[in-house]
PDB file of N, CA and C in Angstrom:
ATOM      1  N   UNK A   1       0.833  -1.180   0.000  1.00  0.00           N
ATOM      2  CA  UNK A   1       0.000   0.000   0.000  1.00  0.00           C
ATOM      3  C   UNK A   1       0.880   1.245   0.000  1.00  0.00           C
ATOM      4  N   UNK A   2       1.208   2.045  -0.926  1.00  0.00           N
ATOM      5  CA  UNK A   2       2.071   2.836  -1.504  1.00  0.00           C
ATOM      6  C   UNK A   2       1.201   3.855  -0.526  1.00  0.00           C
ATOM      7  N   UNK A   3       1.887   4.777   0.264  1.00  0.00           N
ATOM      8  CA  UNK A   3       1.098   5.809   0.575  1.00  0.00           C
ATOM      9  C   UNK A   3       1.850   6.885  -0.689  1.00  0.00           C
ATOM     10  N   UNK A   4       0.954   7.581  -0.600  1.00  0.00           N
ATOM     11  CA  UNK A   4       1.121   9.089  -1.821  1.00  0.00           C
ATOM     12  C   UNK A   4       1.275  10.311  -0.758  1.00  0.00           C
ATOM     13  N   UNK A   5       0.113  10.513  -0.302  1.00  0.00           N
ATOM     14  CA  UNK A   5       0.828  12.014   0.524  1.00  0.00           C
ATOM     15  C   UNK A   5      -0.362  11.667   2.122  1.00  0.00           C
ATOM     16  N   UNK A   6       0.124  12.360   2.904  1.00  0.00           N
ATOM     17  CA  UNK A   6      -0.161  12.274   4.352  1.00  0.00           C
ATOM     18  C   UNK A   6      -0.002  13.998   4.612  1.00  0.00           C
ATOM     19  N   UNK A   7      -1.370  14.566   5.003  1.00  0.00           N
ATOM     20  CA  UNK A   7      -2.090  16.041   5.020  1.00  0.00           C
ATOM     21  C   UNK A   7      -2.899  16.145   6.134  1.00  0.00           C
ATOM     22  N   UNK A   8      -3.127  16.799   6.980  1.00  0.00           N
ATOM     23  CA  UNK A   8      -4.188  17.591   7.827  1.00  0.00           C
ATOM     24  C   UNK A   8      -4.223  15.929   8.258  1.00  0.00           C
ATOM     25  N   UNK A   9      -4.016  15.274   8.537  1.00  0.00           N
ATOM     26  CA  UNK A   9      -4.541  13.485   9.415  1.00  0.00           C
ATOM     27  C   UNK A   9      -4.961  12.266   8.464  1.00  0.00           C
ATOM     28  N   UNK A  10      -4.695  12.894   7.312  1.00  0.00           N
ATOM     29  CA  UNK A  10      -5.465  12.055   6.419  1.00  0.00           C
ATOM     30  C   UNK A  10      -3.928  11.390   5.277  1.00  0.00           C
ATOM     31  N   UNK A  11      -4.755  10.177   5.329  1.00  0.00           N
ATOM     32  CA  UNK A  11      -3.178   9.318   4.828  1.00  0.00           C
ATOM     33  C   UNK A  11      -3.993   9.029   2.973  1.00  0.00           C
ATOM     34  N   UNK A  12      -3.274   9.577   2.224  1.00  0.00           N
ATOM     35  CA  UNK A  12      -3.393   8.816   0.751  1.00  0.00           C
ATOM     36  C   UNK A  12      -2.859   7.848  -0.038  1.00  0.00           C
ATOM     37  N   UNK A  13      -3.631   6.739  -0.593  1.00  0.00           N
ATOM     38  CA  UNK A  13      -2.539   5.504  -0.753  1.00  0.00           C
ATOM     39  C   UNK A  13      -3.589   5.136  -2.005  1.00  0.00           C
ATOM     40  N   UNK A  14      -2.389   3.826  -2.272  1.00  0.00           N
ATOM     41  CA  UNK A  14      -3.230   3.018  -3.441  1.00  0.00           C
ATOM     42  C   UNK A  14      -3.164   1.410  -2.789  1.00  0.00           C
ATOM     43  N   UNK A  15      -4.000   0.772  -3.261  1.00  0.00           N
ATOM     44  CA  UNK A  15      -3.770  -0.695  -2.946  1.00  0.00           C
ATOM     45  C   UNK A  15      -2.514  -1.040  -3.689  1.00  0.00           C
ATOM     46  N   UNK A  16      -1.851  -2.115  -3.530  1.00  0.00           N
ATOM     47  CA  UNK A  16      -1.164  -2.546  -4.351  1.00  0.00           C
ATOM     48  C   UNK A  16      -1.900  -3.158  -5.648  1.00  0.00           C
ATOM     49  N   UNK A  17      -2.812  -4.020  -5.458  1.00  0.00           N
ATOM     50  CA  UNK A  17      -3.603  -4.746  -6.194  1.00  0.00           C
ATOM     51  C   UNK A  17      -4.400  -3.749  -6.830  1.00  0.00           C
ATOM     52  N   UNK A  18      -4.418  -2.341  -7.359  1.00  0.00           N
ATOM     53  CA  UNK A  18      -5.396  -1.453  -7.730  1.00  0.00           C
ATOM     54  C   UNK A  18      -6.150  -2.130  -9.518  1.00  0.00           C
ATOM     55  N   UNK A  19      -6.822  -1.422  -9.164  1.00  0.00           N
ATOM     56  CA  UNK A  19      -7.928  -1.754 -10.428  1.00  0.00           C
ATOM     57  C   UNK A  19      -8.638  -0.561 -11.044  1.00  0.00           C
ATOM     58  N   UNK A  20      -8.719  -0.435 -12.509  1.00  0.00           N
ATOM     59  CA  UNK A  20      -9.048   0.855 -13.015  1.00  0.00           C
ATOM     60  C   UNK A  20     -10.774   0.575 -12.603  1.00  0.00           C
ATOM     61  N   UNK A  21     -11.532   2.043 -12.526  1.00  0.00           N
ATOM     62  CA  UNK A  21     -10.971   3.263 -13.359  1.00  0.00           C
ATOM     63  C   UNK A  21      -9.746   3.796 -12.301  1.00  0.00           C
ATOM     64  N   UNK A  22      -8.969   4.518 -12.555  1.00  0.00           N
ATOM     65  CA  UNK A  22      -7.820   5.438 -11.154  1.00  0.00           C
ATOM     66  C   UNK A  22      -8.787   6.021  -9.996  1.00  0.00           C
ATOM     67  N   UNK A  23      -8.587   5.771  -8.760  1.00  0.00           N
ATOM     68  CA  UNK A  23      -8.789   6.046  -7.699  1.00  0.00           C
ATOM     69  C   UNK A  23      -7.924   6.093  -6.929  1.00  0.00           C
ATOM     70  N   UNK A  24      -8.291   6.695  -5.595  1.00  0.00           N
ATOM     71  CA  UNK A  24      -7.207   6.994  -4.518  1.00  0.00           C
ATOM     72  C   UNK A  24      -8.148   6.492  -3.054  1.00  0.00           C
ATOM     73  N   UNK A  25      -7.537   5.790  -2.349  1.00  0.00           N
ATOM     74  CA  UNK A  25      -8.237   5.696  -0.969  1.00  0.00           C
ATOM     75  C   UNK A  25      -7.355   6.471   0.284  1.00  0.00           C
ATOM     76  N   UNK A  26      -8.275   6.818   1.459  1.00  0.00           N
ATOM     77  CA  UNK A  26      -7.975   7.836   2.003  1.00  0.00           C
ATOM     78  C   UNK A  26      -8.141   7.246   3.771  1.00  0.00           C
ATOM     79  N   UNK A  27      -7.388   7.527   4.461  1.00  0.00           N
ATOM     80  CA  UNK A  27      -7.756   7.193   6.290  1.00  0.00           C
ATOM     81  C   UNK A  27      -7.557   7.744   6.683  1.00  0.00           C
ATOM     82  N   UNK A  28      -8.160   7.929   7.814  1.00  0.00           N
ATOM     83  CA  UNK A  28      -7.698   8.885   9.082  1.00  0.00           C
ATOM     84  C   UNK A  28      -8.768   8.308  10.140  1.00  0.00           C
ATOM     85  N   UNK A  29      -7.363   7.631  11.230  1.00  0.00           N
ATOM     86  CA  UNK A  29      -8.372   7.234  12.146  1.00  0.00           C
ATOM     87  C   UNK A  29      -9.151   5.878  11.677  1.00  0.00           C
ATOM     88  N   UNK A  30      -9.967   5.880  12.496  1.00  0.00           N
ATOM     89  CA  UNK A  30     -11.468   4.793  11.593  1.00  0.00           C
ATOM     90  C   UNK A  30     -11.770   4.611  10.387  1.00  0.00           C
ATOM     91  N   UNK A  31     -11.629   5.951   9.762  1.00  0.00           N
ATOM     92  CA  UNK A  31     -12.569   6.165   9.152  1.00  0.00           C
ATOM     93  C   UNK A  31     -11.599   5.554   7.505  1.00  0.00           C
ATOM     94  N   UNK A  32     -12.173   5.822   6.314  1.00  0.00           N
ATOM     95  CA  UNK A  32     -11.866   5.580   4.987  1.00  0.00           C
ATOM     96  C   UNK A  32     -12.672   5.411   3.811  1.00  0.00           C
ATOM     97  N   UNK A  33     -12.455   6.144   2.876  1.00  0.00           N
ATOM     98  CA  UNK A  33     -12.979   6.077   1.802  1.00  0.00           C
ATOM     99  C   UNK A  33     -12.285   5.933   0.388  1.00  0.00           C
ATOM    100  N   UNK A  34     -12.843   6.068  -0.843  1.00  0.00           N
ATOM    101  CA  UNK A  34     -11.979   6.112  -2.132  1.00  0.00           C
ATOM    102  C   UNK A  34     -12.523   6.430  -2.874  1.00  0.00           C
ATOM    103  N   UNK A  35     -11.901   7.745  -3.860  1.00  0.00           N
ATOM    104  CA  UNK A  35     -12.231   8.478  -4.446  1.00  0.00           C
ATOM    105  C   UNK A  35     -11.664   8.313  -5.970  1.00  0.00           C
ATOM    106  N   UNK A  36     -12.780   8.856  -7.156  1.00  0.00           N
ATOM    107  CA  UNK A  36     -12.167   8.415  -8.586  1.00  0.00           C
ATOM    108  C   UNK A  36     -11.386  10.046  -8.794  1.00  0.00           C
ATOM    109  N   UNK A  37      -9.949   9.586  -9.497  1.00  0.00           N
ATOM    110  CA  UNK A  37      -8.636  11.042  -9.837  1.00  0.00           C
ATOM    111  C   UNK A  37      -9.782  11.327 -10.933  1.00  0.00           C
ATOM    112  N   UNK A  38     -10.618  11.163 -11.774  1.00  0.00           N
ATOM    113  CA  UNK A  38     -11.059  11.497 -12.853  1.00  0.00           C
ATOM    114  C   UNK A  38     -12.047  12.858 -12.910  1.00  0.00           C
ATOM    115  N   UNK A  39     -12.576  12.957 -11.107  1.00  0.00           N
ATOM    116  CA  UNK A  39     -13.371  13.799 -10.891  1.00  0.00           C
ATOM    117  C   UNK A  39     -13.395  14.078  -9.224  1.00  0.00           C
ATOM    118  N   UNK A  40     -12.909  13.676  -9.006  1.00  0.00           N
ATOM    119  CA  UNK A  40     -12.564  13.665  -7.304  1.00  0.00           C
ATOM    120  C   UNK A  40     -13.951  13.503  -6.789  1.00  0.00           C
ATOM    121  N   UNK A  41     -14.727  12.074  -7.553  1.00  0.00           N
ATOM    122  CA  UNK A  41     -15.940  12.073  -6.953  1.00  0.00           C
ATOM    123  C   UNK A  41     -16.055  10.829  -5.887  1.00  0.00           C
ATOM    124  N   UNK A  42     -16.746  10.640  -4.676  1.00  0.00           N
ATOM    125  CA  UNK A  42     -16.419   9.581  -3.751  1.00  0.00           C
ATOM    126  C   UNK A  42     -17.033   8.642  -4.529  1.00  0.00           C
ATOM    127  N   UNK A  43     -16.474   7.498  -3.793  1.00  0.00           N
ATOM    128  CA  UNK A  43     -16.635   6.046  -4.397  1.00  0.00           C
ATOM    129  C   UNK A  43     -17.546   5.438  -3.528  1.00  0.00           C
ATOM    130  N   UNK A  44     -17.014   5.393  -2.245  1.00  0.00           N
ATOM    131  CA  UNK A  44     -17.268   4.978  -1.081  1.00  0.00           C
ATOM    132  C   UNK A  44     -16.912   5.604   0.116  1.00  0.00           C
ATOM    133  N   UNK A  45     -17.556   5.409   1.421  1.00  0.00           N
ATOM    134  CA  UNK A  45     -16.987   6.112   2.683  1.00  0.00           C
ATOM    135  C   UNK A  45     -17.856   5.126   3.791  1.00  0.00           C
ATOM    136  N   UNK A  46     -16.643   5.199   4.840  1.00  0.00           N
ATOM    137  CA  UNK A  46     -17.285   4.387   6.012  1.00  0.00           C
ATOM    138  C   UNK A  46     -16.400   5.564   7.085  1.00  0.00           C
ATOM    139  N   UNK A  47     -17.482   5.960   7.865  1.00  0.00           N
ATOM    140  CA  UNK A  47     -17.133   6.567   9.176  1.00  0.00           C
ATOM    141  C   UNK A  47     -16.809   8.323   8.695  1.00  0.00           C
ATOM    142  N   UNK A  48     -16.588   8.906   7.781  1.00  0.00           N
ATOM    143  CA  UNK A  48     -16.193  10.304   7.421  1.00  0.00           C
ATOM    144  C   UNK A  48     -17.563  10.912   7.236  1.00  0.00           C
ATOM    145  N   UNK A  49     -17.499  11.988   7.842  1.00  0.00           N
ATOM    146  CA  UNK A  49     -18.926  13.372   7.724  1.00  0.00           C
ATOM    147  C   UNK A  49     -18.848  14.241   6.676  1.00  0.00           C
ATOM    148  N   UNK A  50     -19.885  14.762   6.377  1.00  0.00           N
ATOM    149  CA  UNK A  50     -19.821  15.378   4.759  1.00  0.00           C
ATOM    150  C   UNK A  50     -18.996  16.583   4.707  1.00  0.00           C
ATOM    151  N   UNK A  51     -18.568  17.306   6.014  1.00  0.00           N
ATOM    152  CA  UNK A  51     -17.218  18.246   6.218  1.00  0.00           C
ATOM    153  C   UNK A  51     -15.811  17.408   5.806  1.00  0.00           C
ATOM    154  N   UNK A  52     -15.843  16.485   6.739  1.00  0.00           N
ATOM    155  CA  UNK A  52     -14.831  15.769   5.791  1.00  0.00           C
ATOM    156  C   UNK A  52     -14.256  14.829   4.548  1.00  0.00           C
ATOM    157  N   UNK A  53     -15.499  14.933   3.841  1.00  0.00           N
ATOM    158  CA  UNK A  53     -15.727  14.391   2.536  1.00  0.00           C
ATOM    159  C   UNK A  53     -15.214  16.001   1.873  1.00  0.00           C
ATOM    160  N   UNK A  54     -16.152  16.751   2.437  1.00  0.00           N
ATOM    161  CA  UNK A  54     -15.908  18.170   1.325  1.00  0.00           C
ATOM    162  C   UNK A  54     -14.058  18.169   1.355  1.00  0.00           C
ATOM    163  N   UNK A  55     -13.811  18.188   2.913  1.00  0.00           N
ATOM    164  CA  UNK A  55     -11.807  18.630   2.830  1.00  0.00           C
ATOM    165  C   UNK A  55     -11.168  17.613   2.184  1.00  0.00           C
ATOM    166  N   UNK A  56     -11.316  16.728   2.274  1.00  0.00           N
ATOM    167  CA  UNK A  56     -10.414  15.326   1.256  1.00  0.00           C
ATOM    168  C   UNK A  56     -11.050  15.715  -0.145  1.00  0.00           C
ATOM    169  N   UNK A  57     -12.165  15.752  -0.595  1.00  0.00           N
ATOM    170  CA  UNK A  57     -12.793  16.096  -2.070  1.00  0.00           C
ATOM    171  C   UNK A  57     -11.516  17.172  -2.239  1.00  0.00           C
ATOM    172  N   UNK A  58     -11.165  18.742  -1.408  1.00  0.00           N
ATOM    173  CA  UNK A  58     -10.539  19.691  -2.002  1.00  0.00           C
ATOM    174  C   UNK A  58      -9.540  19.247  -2.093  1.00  0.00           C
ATOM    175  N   UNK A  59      -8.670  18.432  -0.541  1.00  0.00           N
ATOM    176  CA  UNK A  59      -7.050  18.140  -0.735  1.00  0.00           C
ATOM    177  C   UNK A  59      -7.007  17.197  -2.218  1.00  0.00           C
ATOM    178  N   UNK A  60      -7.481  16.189  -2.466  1.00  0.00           N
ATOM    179  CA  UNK A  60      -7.711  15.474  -3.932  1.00  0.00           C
ATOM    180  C   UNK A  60      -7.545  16.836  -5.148  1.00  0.00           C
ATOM    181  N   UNK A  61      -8.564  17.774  -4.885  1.00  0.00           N
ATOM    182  CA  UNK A  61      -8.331  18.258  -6.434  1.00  0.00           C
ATOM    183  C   UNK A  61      -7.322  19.158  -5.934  1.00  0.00           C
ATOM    184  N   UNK A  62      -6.594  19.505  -5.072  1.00  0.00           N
ATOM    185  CA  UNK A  62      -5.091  20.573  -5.350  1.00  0.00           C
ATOM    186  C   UNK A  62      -4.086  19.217  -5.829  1.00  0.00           C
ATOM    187  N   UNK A  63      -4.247  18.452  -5.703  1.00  0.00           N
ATOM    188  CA  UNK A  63      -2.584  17.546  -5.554  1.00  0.00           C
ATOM    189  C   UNK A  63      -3.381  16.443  -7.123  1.00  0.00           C
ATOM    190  N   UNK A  64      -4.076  16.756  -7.264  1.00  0.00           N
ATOM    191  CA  UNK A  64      -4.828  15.678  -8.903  1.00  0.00           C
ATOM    192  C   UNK A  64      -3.667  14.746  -9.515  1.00  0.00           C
ATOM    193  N   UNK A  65      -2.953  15.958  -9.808  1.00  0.00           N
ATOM    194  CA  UNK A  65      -1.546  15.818 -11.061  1.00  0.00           C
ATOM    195  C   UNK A  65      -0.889  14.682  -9.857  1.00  0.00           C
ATOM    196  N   UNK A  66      -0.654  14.805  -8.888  1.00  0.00           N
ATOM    197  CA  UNK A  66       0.645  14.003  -8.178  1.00  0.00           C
ATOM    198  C   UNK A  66      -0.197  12.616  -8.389  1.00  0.00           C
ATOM    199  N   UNK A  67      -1.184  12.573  -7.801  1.00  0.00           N
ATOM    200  CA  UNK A  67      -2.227  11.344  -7.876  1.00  0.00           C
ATOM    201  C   UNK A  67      -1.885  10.744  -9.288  1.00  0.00           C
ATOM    202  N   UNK A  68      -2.535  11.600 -10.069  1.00  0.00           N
ATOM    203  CA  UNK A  68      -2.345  10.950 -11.468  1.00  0.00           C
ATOM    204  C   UNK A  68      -1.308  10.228 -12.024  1.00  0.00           C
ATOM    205  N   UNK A  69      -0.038  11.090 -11.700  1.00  0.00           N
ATOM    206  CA  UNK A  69       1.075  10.714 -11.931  1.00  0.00           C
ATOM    207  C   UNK A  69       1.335   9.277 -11.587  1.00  0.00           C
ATOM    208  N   UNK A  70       1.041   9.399 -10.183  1.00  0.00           N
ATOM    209  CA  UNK A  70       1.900   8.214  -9.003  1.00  0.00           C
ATOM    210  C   UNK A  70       0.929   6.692  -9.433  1.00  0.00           C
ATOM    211  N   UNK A  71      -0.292   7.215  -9.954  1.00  0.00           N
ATOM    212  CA  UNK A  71      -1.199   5.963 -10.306  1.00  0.00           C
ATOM    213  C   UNK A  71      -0.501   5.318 -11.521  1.00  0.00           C
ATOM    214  N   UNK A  72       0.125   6.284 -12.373  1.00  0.00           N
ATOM    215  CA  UNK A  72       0.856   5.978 -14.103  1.00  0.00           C
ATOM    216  C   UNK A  72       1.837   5.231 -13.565  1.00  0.00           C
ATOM    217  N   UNK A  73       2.831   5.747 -12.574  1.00  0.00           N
ATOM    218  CA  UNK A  73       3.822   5.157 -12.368  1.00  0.00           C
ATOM    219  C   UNK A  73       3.576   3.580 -11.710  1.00  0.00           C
ATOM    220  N   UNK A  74       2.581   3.647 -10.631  1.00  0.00           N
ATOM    221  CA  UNK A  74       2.433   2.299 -10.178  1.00  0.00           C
ATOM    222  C   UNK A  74       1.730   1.259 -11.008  1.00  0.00           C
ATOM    223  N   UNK A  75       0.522   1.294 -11.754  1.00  0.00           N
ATOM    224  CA  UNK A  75      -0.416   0.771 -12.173  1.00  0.00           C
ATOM    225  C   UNK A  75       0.206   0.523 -13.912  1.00  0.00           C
ATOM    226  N   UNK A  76       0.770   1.451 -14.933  1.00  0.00           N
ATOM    227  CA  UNK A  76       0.686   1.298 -16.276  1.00  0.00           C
ATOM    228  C   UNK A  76       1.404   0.514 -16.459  1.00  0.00           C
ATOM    229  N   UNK A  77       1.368  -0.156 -17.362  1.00  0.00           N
ATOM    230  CA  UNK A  77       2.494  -0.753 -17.956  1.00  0.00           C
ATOM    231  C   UNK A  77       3.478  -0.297 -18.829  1.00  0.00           C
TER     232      UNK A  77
END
């Protein structure tokens, strides 16, 4: 589980085993969800409140490009 970046409590990673379309999953604490890089729209969420859906939705779209990137690098062939 590659973490990508670690912000405000919240850890960003990929599975190793990832599967398109590109997504990013997210923890802090309990809680976790995963979001598609294509639109920074949630996928899923267990335990996060819609304040903290909105702040992970924003940290996702400032850092997009790194996401994107780090998914090319791990995932493409």
């Amino acid at each position: 589980m590659p973490t990508i970046l670690r912000t405000r409590g919240y850890r960003f990673f990929f599975y190793i085993n990832g599967h398109h379309p590109p997504h990013i999953h997210v923890e802090k604490e309990r809680s976790t969800a995963k979001f598609l890089l294509k639109n920074a729209e949630l996928g899923k969420s267990k335990r996060f409140n819609a304040s903290e859906i909105s702040e992970i939705r924003k940290i996702i779209l400032e850092n997009i490009e790194l996401f994107k990137t780090q998914w090319d690098e791990h995932f493409t062939n």
